[in-house]
C-alpha atoms as a PDB file:
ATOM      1  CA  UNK A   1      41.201  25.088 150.039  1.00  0.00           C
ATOM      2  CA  UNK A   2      44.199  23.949 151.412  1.00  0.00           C
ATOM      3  CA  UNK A   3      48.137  24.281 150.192  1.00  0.00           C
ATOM      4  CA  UNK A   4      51.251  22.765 151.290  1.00  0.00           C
ATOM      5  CA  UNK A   5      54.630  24.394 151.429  1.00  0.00           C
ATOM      6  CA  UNK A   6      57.208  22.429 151.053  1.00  0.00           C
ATOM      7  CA  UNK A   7      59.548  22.525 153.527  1.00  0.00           C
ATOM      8  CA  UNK A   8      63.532  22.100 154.187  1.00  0.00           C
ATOM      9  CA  UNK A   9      64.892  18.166 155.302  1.00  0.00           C
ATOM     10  CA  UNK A  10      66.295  19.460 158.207  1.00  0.00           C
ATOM     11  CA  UNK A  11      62.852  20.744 159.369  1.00  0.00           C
ATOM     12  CA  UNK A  12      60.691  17.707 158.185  1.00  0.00           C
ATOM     13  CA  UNK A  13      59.793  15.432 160.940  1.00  0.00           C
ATOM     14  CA  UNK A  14      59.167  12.854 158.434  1.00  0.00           C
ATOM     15  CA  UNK A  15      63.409  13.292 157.404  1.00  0.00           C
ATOM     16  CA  UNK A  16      65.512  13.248 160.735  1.00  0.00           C
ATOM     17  CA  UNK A  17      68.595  15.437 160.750  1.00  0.00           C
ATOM     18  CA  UNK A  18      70.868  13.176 160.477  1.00  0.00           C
ATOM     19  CA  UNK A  19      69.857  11.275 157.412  1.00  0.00           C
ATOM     20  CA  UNK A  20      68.971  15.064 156.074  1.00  0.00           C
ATOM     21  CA  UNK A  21      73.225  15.569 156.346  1.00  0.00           C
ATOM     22  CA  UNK A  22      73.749  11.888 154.928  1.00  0.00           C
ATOM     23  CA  UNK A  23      72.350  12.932 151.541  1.00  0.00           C
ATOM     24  CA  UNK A  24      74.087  16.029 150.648  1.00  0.00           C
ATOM     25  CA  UNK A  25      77.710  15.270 150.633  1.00  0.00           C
ATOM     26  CA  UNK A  26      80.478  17.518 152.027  1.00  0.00           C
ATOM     27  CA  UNK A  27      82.652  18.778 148.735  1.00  0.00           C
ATOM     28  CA  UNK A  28      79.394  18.974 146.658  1.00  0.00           C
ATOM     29  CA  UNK A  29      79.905  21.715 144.363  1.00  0.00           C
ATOM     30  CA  UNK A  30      76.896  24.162 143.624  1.00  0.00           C
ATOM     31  CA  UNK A  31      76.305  27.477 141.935  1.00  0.00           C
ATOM     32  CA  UNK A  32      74.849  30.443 143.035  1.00  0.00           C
ATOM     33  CA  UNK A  33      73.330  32.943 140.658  1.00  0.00           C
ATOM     34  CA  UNK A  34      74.226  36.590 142.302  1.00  0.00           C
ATOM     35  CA  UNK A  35      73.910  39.108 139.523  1.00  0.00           C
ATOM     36  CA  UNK A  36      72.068  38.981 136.083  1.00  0.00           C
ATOM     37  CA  UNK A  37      75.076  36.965 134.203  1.00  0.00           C
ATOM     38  CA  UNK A  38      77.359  35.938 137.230  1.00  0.00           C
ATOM     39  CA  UNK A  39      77.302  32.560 139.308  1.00  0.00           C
ATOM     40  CA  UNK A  40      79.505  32.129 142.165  1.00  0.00           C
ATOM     41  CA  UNK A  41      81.113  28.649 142.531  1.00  0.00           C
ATOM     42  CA  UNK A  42      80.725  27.023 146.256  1.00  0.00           C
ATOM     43  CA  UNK A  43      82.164  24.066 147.767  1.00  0.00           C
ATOM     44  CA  UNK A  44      82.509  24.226 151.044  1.00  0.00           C
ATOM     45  CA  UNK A  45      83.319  28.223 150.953  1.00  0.00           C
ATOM     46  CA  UNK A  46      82.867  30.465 147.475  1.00  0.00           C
ATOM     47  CA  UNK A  47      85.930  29.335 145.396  1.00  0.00           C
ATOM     48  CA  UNK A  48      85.601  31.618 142.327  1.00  0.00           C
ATOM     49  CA  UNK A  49      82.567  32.912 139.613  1.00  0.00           C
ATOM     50  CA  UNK A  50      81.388  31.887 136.313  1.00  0.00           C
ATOM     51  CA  UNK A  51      80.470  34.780 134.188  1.00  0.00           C
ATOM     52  CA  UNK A  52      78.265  35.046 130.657  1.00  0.00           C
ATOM     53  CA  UNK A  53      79.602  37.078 128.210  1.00  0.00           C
ATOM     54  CA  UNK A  54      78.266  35.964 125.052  1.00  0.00           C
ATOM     55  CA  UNK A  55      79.270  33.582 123.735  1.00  0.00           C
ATOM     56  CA  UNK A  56      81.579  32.151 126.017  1.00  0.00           C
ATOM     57  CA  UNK A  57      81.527  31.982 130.062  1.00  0.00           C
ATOM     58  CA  UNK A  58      84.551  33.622 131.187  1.00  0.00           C
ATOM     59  CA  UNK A  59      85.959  31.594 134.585  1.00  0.00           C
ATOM     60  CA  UNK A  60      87.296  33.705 137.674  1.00  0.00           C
ATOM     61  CA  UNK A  61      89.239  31.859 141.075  1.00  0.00           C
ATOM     62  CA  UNK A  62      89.268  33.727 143.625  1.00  0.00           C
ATOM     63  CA  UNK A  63      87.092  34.994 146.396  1.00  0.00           C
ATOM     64  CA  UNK A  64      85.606  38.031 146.177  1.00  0.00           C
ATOM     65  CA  UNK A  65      84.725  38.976 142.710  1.00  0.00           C
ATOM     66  CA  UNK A  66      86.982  41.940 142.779  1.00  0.00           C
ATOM     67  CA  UNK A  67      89.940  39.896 143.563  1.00  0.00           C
ATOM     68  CA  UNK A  68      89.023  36.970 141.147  1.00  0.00           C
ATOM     69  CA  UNK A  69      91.658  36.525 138.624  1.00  0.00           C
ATOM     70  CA  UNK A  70      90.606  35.136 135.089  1.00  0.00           C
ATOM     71  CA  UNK A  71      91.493  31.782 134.591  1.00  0.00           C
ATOM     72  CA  UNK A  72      89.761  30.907 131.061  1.00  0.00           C
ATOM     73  CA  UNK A  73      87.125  31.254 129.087  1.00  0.00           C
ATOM     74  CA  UNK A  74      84.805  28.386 127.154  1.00  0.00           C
ATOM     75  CA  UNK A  75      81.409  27.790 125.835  1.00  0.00           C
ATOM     76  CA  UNK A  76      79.852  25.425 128.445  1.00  0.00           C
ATOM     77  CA  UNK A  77      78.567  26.375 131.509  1.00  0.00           C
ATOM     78  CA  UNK A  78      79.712  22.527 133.074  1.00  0.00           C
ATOM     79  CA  UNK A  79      83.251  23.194 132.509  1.00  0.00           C
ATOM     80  CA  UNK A  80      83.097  26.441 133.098  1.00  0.00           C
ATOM     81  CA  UNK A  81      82.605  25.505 136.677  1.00  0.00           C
ATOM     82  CA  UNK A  82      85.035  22.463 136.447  1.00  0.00           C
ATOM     83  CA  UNK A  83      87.531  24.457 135.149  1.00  0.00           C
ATOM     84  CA  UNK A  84      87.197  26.826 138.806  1.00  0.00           C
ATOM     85  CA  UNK A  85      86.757  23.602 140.525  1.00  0.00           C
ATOM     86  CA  UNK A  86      90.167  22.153 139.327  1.00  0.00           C
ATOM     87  CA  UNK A  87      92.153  25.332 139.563  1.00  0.00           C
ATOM     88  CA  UNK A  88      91.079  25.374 143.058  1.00  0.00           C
ATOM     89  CA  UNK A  89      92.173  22.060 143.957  1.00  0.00           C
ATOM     90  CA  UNK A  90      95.421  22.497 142.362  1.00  0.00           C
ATOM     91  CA  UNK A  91      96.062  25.694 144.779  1.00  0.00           C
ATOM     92  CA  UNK A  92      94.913  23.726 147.687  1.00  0.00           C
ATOM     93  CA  UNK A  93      97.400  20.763 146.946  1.00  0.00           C
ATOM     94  CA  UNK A  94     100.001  23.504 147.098  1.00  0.00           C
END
């Protein structure tokens, strides 16, 4: 019996490094879950959280949690995160 792991782009010799770097892009933004109903919200650094509370997903900016501010609240997850994403660029054009 034999399995294979899959393994990261970086350390596939099939995928050189630099084409590995080519294909995620800079300012993509991701989400990290870090407790049971919290996601932090990453671009290049953690810009602010998305939290459940049912039934909407309240939206923090800030970095860390306990010095996130509340910025809204909706019922998608999508702009939940958009809604950090654009508060943060509006600070950074500052």
């Amino acid at each position: 019996m034999s399995a294979k792991a899959p393994t990261a782009p970086e350390f596939d010799s099939e995928c050189p490094a630099d084409q590995a770097e080519e294909q995620t892009a800079p300012d993509e933004v991701r989400t990290e879950r870090v407790d049971l109903d919290r996601y932090v919200v990453v671009t290049d650094v953690p810009i602010g959280y998305v939290e459940w509370v049912a039934p909407v997903f309240v939206c923090y900016a800030g970095h860390p949690y306990r010095n996130s501010e509340e910025i809204a609240q909706t019922h998608g997850f999508d702009e939940a995160v958009k809604l950090v994403l654009d508060r943060d660029s509006r600070k950074r054009a500052l």
